[in-house]
C-alpha atoms as a PDB file:
ATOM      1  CA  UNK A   1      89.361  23.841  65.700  1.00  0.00           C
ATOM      2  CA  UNK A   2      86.280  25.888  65.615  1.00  0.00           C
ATOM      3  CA  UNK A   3      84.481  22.331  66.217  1.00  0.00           C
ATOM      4  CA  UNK A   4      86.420  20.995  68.858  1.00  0.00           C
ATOM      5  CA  UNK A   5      85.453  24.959  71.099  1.00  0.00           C
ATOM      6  CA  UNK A   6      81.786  24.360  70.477  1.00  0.00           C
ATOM      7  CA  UNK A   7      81.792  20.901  71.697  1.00  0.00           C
ATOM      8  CA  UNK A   8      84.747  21.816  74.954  1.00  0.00           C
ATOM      9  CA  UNK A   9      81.975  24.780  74.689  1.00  0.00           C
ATOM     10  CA  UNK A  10      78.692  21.795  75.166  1.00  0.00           C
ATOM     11  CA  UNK A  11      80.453  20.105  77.543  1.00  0.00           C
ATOM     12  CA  UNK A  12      81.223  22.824  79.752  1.00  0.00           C
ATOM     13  CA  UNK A  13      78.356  24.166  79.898  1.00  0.00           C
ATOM     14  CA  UNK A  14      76.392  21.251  80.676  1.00  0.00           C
ATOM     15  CA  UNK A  15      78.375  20.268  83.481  1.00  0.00           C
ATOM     16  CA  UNK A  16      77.672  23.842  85.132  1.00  0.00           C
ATOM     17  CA  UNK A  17      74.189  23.190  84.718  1.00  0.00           C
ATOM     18  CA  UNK A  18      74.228  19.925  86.407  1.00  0.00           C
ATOM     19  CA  UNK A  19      76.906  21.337  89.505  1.00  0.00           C
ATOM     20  CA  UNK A  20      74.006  24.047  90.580  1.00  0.00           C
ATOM     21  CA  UNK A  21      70.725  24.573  87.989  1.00  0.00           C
ATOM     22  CA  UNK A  22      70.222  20.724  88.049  1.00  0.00           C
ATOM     23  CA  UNK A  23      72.257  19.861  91.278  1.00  0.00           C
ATOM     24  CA  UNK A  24      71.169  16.006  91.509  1.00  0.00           C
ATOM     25  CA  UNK A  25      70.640  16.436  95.526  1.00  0.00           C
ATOM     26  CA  UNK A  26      68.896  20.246  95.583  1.00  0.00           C
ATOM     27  CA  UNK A  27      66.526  20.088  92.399  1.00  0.00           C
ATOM     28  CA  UNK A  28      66.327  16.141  91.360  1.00  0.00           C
ATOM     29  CA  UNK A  29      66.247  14.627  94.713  1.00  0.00           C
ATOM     30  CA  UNK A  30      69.082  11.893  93.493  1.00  0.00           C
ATOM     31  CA  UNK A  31      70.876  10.205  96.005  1.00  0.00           C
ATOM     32  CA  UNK A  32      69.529  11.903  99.501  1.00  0.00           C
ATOM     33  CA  UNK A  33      69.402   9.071 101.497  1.00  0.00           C
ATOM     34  CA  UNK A  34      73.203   7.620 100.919  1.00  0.00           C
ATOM     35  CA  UNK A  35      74.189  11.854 101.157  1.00  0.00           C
ATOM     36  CA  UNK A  36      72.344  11.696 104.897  1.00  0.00           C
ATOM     37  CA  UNK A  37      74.178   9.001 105.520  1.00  0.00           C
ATOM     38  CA  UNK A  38      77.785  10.081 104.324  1.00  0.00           C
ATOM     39  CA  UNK A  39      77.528  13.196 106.339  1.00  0.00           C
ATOM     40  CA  UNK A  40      76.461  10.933 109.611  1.00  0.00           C
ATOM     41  CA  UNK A  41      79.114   8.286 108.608  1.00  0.00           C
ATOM     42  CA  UNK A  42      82.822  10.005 109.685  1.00  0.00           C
ATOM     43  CA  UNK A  43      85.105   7.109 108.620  1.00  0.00           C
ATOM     44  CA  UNK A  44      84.736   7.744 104.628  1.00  0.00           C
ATOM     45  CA  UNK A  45      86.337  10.565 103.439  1.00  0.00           C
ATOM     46  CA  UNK A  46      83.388  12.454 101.321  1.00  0.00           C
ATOM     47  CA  UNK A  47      86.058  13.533  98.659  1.00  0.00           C
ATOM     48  CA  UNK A  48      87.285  10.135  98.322  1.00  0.00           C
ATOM     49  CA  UNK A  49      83.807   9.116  97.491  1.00  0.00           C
ATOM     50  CA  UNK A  50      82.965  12.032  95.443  1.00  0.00           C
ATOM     51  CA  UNK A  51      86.059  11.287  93.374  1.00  0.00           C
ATOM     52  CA  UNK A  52      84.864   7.724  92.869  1.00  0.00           C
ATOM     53  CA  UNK A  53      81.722   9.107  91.833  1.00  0.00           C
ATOM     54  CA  UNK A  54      82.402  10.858  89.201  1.00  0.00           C
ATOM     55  CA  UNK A  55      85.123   8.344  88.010  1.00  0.00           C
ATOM     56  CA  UNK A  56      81.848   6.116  88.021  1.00  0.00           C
ATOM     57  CA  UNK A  57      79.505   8.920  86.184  1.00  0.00           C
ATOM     58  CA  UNK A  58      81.830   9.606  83.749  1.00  0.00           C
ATOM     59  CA  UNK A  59      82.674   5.574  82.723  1.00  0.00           C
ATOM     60  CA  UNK A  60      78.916   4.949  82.967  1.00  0.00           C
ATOM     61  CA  UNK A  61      77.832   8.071  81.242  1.00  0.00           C
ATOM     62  CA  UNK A  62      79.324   6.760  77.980  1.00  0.00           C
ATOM     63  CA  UNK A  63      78.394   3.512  77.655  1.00  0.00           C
ATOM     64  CA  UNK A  64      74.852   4.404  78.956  1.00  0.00           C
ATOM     65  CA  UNK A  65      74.806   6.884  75.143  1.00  0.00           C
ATOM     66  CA  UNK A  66      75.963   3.912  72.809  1.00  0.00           C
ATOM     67  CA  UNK A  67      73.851   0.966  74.694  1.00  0.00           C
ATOM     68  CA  UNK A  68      70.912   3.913  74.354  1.00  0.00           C
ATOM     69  CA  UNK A  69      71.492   3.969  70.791  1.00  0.00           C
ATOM     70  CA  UNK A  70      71.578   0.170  70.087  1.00  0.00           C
ATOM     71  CA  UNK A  71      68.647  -0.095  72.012  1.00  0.00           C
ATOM     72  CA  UNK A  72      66.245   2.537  70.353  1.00  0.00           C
ATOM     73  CA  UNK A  73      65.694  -0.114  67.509  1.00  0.00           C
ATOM     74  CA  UNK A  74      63.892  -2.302  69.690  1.00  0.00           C
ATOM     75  CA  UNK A  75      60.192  -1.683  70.351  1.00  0.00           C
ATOM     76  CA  UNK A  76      60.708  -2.857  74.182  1.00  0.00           C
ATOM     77  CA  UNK A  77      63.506  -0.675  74.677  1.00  0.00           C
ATOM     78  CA  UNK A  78      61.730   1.066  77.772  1.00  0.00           C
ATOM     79  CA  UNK A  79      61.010  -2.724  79.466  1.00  0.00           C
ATOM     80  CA  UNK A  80      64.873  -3.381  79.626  1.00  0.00           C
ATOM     81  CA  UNK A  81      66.525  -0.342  79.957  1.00  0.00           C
ATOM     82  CA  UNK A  82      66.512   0.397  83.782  1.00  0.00           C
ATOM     83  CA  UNK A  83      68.161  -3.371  83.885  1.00  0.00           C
ATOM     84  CA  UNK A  84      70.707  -2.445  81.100  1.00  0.00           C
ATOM     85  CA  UNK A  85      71.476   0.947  82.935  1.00  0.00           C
ATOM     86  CA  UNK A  86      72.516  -1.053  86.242  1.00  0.00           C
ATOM     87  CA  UNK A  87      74.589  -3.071  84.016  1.00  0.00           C
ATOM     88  CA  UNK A  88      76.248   0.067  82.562  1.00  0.00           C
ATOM     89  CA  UNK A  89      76.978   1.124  86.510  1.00  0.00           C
ATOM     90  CA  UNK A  90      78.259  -2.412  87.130  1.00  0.00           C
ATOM     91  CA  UNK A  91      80.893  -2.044  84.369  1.00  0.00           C
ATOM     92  CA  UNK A  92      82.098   0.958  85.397  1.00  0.00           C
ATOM     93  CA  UNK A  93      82.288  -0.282  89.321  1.00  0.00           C
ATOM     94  CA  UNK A  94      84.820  -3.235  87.509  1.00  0.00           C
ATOM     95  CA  UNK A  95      86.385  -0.787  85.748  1.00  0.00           C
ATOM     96  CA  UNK A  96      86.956   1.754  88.285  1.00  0.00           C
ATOM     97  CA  UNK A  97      87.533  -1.422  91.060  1.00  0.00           C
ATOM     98  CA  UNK A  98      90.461  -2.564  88.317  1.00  0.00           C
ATOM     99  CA  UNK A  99      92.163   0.540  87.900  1.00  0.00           C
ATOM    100  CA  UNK A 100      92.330   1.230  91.855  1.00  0.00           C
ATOM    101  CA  UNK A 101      93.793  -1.760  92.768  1.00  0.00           C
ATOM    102  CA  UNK A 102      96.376  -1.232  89.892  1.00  0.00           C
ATOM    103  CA  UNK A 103      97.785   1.852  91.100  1.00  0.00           C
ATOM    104  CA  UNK A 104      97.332   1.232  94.701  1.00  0.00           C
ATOM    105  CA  UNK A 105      98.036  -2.028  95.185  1.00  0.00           C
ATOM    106  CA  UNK A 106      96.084  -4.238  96.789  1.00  0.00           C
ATOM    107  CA  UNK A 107      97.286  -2.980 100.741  1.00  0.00           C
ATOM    108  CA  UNK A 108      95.928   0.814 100.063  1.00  0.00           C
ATOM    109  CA  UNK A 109      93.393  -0.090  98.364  1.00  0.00           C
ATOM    110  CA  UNK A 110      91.309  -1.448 100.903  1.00  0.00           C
ATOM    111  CA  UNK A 111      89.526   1.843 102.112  1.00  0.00           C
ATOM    112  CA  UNK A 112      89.127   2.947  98.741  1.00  0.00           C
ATOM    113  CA  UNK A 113      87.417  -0.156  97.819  1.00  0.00           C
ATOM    114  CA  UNK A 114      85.640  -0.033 100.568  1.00  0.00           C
ATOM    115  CA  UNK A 115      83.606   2.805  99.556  1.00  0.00           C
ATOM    116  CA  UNK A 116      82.956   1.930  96.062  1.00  0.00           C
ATOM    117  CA  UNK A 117      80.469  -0.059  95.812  1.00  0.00           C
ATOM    118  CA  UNK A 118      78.154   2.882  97.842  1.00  0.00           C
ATOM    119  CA  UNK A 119      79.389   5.179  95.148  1.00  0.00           C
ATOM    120  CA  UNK A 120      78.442   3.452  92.399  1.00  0.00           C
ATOM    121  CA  UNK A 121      74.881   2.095  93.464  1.00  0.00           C
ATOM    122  CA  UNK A 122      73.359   4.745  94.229  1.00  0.00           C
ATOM    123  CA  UNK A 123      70.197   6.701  92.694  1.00  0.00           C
ATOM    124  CA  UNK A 124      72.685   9.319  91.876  1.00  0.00           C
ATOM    125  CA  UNK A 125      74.338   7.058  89.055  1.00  0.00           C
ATOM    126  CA  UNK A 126      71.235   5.703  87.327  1.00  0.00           C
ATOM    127  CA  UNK A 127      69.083   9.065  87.634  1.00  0.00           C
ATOM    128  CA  UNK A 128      72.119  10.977  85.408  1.00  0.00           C
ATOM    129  CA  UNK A 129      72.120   7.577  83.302  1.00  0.00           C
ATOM    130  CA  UNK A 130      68.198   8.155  82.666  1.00  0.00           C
ATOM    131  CA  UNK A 131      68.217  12.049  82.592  1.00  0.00           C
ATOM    132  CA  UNK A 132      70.791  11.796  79.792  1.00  0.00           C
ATOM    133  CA  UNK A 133      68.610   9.014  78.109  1.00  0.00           C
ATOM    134  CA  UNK A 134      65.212  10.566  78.602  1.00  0.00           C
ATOM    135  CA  UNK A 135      66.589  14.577  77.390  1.00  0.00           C
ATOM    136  CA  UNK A 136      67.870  12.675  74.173  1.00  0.00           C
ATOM    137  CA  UNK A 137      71.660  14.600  74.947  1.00  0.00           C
ATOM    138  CA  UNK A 138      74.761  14.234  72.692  1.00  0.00           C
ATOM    139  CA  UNK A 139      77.562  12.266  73.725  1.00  0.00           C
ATOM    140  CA  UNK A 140      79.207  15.603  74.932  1.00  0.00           C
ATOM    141  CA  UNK A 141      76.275  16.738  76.348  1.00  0.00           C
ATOM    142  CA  UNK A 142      76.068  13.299  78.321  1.00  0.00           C
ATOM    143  CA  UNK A 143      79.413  13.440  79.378  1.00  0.00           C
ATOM    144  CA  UNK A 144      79.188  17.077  80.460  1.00  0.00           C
ATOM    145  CA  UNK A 145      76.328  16.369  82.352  1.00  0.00           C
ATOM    146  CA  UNK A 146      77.579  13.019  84.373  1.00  0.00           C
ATOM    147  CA  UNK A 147      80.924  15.259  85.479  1.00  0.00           C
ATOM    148  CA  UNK A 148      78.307  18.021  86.557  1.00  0.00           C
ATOM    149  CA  UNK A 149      75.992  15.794  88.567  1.00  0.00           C
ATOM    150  CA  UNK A 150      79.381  14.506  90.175  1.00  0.00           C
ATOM    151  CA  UNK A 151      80.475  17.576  91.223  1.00  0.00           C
ATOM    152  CA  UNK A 152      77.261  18.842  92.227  1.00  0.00           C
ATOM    153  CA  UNK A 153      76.779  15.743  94.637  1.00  0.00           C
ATOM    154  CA  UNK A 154      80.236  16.164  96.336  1.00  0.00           C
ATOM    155  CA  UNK A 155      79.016  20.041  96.380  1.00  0.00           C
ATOM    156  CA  UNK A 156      75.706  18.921  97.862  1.00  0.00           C
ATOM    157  CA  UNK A 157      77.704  16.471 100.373  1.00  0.00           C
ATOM    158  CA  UNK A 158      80.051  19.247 101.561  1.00  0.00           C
ATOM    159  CA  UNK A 159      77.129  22.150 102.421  1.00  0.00           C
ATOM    160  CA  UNK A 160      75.033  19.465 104.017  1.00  0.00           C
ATOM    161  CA  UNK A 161      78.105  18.825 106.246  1.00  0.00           C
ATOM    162  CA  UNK A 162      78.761  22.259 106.832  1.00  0.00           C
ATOM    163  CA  UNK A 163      75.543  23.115 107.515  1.00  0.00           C
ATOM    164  CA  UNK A 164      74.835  20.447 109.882  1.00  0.00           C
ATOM    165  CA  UNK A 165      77.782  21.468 112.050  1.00  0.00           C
ATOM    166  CA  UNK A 166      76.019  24.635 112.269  1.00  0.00           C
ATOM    167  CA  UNK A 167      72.502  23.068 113.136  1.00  0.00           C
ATOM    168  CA  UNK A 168      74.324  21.362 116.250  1.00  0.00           C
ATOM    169  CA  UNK A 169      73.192  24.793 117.920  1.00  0.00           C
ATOM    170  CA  UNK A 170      70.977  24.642 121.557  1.00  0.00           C
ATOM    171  CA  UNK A 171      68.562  26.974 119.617  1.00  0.00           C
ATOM    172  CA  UNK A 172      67.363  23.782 117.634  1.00  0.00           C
ATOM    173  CA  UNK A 173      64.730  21.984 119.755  1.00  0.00           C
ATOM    174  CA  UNK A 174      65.889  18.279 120.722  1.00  0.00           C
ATOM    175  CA  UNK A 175      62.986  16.638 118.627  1.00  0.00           C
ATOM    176  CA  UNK A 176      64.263  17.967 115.449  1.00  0.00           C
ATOM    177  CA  UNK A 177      67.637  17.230 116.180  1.00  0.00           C
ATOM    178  CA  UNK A 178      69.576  15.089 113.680  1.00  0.00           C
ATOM    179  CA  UNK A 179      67.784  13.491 110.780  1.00  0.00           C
ATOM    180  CA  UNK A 180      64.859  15.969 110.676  1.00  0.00           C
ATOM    181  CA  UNK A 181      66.585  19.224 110.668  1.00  0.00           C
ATOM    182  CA  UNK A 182      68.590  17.683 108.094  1.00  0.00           C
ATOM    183  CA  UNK A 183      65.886  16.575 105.906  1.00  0.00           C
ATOM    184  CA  UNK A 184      64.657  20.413 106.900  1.00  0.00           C
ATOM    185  CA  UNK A 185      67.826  21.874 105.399  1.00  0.00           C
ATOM    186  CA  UNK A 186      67.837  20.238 102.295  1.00  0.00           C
ATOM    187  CA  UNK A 187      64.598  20.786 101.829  1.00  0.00           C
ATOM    188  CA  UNK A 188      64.909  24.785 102.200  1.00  0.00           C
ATOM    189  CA  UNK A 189      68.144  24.598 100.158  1.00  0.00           C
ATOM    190  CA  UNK A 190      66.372  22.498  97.606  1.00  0.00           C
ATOM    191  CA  UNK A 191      63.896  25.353  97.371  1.00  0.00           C
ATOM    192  CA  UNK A 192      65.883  28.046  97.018  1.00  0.00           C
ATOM    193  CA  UNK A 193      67.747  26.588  93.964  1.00  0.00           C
ATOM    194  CA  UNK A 194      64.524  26.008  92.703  1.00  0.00           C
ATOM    195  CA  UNK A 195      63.722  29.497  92.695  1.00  0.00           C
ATOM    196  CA  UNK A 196      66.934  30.287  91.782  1.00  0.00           C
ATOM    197  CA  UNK A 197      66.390  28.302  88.135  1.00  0.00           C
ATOM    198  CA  UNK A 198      63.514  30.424  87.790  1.00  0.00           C
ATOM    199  CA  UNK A 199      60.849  28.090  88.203  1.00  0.00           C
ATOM    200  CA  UNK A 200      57.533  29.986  89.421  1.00  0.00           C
ATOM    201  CA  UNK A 201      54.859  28.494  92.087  1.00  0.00           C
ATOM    202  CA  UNK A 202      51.759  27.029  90.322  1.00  0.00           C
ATOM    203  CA  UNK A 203      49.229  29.352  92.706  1.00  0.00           C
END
C-alpha cells in the first residue's frame, strides 16, 4: 500500500510540474504555432482537442518508455529515435481514432475526428515523448508528466484565448494587432513563469 502512495505520490507530482513549472507552451515553447492557430480557428472546440491530447500523451507516453528501453541496447539508438517517437504518436492517433469511432459511431464522430490528427502531430506530443526520454523518468514519472503537459497545453490554450479577447482593446496600436500581440503575450507570460520556477538572468 505504502508503494502504490509513493508512486500515485510520483505521478502526481510530476504532472503538476508539467501543468505550470514546465508548462509545454510558457517554459518549453512546445506546440505555439498549432496553439496560435486554435485560438484564431473558432470551429474546434479547444477542450475537445485538449481532451484528445492528452488521450494521445498518455497512449504515447507509454509506449515511448518501453520502445526507449528496447532501444538503449543499440549503439544508434539516437539516429532512429525521433522516427520511432512519430511512430509511437501514430499508434496512439489509431488507437485513439479506434476507440472514438466505437463509442460514437461513425455519424458523431466526424468533428471529433476531424481534429485529431492536429492533436496528435504536433511538437507538443513528441517534445513530452523526448523530455521523458532525454530526463531518463520512470514509467510513472513518464506518465505523470504526459497528463501534465496535456493539461498544461489546454491551460496554455484557454489564457491565450482569454487574453486575446482582452488585447482586442483600441489601446493596442493596429500594427500589432493579431498575431504579434499574441506572440507578445506569450512571450511575457512565458517569462513570468520563468521567473516564477526560479530561474535567475545570466547578467
Amino acid at each position: 500500500m505504502i508503494e502504490v502512495l509513493k508512486a500515485l505520490s510520483v505521478f502526481f507530482a510530476y504532472a503538476v510540474m508539467a501543468v505550470f513549472a514546465q508548462n509545454a507552451v510558457f517554459t518549453r515553447a512546445l506546440g505555439v504555432s498549432r496553439l496560435v492557430k486554435l485560438v484564431d480557428d473558432t470551429t474546434v472546440d479547444s477542450l475537445t482537442f485538449g481532451a484528445l491530447l492528452c488521450a494521445v500523451q498518455l497512449i504515447s507516453a507509454p509506449l515511448g518508455y518501453f520502445v526507449n528501453l528496447w532501444l538503449a541496447q543499440y549503439p544508434y539508438r539516437m539516429y532512429i529515435r525521433p522516427l520511432v517517437m512519430v511512430l509511437c504518436s501514430m499508434v496512439a492517433f489509431f488507437i485513439v481514432l479506434l476507440v472514438v469511432v466505437v463509442f460514437f459511431r461513425l455519424h458523431g464522430a466526424r468533428e471529433i475526428v476531424a481534429v485529431l490528427p492536429m492533436a496528435t502531430f504536433n511538437t507538443c506530443i513528441l517534445g513530452t515523448l523526448f523530455i521523458s526520454t532525454i530526463q531518463s523518468f520512470s514509467l510513472v514519472q513518464t506518465m505523470g508528466f504526459a497528463l501534465g503537459s496535456g493539461v498544461g497545453y489546454v491551460l496554455a490554450v484557454q489564457v491565450v484565448t482569454e487574453g486575446q479577447r482582452k488585447l482586442q482593446s483600441d489601446a493596442v496600436p493596429a500594427t500589432f494587432r493579431g498575431l504579434p500581440i499574441t506572440l507578445l503575450y506569450i512571450g511575457i507570460l512565458a517569462l513570468a513563469i520563468y521567473g516564477f520556477t526560479g530561474h535567475m538572468l545570466a547578467f
